[in-house]
Each structure stands twice: as structure tokens, then as C-alpha cells.
N, C-alpha and C. Protein backbone atom coordinates (compact mmCIF):
# COMPACT_ATOMS: atom_id res chain seq x y z
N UNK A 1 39.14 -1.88 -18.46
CA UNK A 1 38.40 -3.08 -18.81
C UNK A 1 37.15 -2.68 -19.60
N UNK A 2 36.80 -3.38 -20.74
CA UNK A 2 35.74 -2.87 -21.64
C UNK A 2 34.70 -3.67 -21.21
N UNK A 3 33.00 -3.47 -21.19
CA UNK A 3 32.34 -3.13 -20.85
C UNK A 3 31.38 -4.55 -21.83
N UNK A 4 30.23 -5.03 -21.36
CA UNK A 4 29.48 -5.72 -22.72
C UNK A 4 27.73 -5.11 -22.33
N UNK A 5 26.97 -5.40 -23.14
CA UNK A 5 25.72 -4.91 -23.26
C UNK A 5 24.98 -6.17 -23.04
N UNK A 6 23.92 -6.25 -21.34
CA UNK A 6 23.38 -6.83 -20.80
C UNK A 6 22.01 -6.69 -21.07
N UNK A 7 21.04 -8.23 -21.58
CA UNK A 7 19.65 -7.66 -21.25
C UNK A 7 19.13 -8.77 -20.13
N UNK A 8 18.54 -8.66 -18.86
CA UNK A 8 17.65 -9.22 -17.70
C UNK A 8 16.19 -9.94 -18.85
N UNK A 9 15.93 -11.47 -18.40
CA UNK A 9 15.17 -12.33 -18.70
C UNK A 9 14.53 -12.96 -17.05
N UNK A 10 13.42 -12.42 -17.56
CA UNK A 10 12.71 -12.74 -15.98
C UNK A 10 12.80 -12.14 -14.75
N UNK A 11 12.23 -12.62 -13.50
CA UNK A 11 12.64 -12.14 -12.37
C UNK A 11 11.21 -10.51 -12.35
N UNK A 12 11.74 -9.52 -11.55
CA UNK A 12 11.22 -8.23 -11.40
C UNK A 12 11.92 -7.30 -12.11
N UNK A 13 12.84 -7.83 -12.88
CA UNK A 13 13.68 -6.68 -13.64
C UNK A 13 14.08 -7.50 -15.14
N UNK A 14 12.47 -8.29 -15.35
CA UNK A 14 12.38 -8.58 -16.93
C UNK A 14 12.70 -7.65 -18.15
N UNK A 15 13.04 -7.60 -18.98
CA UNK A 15 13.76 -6.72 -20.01
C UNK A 15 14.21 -5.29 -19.91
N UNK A 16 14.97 -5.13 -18.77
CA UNK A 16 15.39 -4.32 -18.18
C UNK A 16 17.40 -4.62 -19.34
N UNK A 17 17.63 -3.78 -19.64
CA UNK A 17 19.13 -3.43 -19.78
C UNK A 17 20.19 -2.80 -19.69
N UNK A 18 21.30 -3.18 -19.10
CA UNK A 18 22.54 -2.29 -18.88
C UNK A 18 24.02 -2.60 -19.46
N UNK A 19 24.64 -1.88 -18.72
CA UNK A 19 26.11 -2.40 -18.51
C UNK A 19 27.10 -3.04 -17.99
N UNK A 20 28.05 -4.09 -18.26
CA UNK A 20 28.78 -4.58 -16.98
C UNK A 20 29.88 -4.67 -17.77
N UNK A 21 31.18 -4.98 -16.54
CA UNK A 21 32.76 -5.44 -17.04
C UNK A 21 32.39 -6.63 -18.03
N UNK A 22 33.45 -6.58 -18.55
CA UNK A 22 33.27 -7.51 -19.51
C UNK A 22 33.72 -9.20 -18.57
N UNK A 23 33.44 -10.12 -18.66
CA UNK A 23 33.58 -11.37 -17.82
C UNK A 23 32.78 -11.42 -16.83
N UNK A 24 31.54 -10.69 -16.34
CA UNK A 24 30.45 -11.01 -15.17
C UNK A 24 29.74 -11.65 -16.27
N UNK A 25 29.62 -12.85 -14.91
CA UNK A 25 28.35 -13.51 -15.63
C UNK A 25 27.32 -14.17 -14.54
N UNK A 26 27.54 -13.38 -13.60
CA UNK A 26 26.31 -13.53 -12.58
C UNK A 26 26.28 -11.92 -11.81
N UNK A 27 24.69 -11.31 -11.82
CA UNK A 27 24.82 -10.64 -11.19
C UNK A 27 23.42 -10.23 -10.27
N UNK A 28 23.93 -9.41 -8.95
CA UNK A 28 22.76 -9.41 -7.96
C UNK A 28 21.89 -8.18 -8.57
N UNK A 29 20.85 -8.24 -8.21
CA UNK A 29 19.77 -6.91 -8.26
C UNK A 29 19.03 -6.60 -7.40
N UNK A 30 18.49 -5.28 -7.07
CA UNK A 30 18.00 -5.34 -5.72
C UNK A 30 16.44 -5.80 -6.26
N UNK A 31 15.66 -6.71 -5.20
CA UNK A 31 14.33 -6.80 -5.21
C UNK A 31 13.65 -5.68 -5.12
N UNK A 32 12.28 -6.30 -6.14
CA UNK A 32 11.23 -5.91 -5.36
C UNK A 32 10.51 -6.13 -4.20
N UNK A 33 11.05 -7.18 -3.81
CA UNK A 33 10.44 -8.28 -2.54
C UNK A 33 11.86 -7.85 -1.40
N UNK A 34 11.23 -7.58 -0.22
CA UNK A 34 11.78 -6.94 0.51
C UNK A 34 13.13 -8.15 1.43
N UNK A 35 13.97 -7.53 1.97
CA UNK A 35 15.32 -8.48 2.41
C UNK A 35 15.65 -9.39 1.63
N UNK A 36 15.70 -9.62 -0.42
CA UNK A 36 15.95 -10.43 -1.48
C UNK A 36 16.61 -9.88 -2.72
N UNK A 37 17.31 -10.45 -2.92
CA UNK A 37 17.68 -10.01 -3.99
C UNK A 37 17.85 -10.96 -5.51
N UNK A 38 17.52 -10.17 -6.39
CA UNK A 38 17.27 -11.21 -7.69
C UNK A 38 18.54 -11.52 -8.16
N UNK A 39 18.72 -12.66 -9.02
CA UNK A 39 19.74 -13.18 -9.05
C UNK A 39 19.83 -13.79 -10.36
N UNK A 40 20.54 -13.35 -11.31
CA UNK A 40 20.64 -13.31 -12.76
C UNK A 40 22.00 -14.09 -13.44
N UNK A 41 22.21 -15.09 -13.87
CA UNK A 41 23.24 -15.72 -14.58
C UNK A 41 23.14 -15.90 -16.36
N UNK A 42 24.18 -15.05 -16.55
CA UNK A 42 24.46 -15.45 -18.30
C UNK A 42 24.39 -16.52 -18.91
N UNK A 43 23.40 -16.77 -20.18
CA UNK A 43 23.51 -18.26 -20.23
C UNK A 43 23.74 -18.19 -21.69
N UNK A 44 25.13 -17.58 -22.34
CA UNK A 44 25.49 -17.77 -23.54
C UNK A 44 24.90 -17.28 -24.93
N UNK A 45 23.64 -16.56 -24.47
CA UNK A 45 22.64 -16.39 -25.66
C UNK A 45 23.02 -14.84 -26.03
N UNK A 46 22.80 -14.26 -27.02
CA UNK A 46 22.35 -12.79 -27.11
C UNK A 46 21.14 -12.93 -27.95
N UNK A 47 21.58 -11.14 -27.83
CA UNK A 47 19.77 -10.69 -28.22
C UNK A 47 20.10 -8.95 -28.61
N UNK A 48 19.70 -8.84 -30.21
CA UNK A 48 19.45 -7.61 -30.26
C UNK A 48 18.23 -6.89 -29.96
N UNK A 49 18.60 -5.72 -29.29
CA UNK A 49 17.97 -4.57 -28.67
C UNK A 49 17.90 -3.01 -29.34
N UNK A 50 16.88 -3.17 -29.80
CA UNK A 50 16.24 -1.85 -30.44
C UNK A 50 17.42 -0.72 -30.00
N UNK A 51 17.95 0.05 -30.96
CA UNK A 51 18.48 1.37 -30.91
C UNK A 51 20.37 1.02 -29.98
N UNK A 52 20.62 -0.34 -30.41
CA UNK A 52 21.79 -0.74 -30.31
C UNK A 52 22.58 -1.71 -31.49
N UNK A 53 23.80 -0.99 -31.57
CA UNK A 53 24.41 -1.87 -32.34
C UNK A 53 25.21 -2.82 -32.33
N UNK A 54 25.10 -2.89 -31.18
CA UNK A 54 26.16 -4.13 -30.61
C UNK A 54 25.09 -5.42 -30.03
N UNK A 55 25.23 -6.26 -29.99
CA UNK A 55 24.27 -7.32 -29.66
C UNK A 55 24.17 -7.68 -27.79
N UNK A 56 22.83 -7.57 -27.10
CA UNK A 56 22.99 -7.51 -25.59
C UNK A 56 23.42 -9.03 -25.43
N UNK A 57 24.17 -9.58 -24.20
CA UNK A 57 24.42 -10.67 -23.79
C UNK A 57 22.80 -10.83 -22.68
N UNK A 58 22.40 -12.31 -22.60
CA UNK A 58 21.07 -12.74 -22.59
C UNK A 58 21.65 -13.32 -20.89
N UNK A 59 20.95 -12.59 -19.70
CA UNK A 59 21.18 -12.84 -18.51
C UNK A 59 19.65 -13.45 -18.04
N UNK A 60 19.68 -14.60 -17.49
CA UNK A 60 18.17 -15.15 -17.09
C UNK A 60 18.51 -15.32 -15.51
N UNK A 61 17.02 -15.18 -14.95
CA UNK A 61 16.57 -15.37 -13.69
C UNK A 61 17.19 -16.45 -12.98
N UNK A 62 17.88 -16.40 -12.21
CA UNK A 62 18.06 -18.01 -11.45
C UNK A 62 17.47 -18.29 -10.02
N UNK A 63 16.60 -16.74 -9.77
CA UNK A 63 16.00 -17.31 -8.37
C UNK A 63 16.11 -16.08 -7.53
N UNK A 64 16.39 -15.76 -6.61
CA UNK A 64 16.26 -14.96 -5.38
C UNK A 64 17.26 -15.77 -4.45
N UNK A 65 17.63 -14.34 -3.44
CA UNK A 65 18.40 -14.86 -2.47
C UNK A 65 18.70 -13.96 -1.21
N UNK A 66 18.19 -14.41 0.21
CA UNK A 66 18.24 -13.29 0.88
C UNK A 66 19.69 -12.15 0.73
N UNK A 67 19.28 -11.04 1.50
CA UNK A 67 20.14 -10.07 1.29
C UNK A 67 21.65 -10.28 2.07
N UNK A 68 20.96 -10.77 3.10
CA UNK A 68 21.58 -11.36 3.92
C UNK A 68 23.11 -10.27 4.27
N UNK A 69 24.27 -10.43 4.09
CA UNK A 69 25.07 -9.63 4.94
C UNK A 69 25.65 -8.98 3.39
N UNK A 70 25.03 -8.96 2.18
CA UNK A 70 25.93 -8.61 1.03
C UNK A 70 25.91 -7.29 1.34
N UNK A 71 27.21 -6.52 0.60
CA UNK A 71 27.45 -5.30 0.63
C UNK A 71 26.37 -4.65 0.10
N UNK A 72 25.79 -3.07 0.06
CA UNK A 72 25.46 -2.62 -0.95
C UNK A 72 26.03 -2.07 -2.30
N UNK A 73 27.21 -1.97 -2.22
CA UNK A 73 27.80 -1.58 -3.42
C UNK A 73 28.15 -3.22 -4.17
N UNK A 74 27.89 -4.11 -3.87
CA UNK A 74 27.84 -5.31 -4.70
C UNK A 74 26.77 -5.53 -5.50
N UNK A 75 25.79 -4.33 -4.98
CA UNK A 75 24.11 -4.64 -5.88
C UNK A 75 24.37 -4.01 -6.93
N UNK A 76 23.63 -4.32 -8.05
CA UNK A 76 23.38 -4.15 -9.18
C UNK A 76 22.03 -3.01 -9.39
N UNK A 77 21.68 -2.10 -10.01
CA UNK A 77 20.48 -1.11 -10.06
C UNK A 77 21.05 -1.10 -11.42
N UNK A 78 20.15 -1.09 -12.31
CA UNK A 78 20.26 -0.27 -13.77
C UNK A 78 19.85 0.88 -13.77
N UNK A 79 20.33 1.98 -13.95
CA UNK A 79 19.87 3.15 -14.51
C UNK A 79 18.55 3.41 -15.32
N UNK A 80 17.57 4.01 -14.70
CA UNK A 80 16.55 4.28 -15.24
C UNK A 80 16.04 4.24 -16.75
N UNK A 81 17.46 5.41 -17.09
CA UNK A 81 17.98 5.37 -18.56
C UNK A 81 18.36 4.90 -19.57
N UNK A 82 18.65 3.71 -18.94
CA UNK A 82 18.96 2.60 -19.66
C UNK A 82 18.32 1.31 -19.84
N UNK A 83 17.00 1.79 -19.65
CA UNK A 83 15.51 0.54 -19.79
C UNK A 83 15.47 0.27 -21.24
N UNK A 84 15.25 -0.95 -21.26
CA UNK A 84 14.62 -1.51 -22.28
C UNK A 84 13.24 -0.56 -22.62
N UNK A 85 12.80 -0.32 -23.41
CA UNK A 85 10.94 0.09 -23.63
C UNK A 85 10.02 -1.10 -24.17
């Protein structure tokens, strides 16, 4: 499954960017705010991103949500390496 280029709008992980399967269009992140997790939905837009040639798909904030019983391998972390600057 091929892959699309994500950038985070808002939240604690504002212009933060990564990778996902191609067809997510909601995804969890771990907070900064402790037992929450941020909560990001695609809303159709892109956006080019410095030192890419492919255009990022535009994921915005929709809120927080306790952690509650979710897996940890369902969370989302971007790679350090893969920050926006």
C-alpha cells in the first residue's frame, strides 16, 4: 500500500509532518497533556512543504480525546526527522 505526505494544523503537534497509508484520514497523536490524545482529521486541502516534491495532505486539529483503553500501537508519533522546520 503506497504511502501519502501528511502535514498536522494545530493542536501540540502544529506543523509537524509525516507519513501514512494512503486512505487515513483521521489520526491519533500522543499528547502533550497527560491521559489525551490529539486528534487530527483530513480536510481535503494540501500544502506544499519546503524540500518536498510531492504536495503534503492538510490534517487539522479536531480536539482531544482521553486515552482511555486505545492501544499503543494505534498512536501516531512522527519521527523527529521528519519535522517540519
Amino acid at each position: 500500500m503506497s504511502e501519502e505526505l501528511v502535514v498536522l494544523r494545530g493542536g501540540s503537534r502544529d506543523g509537524e509532518s509525516t507519513r501514512v497509508q494512503q486512505g487515513v484520514r483521521r489520526l491519533l497523536a500522543a499528547s502533550q497533556a497527560p491521559g489525551l490524545l490529539e486528534v487530527y482529521e483530513a480536510n481535503a486541502e494540501t500544502e506544499d512543504l519546503a524540500g518536498n516534491t510531492q504536495a503534503a495532505l492538510v490534517f487539522v486539529h479536531a480536539g482531544q480525546e482521553p486515552i482511555g483503553d486505545t492501544a499503543p500501537e494505534m498512536l501516531h508519533s512522527p519521527p523527529s526527522s521528519d519535522q517540519r522546520s
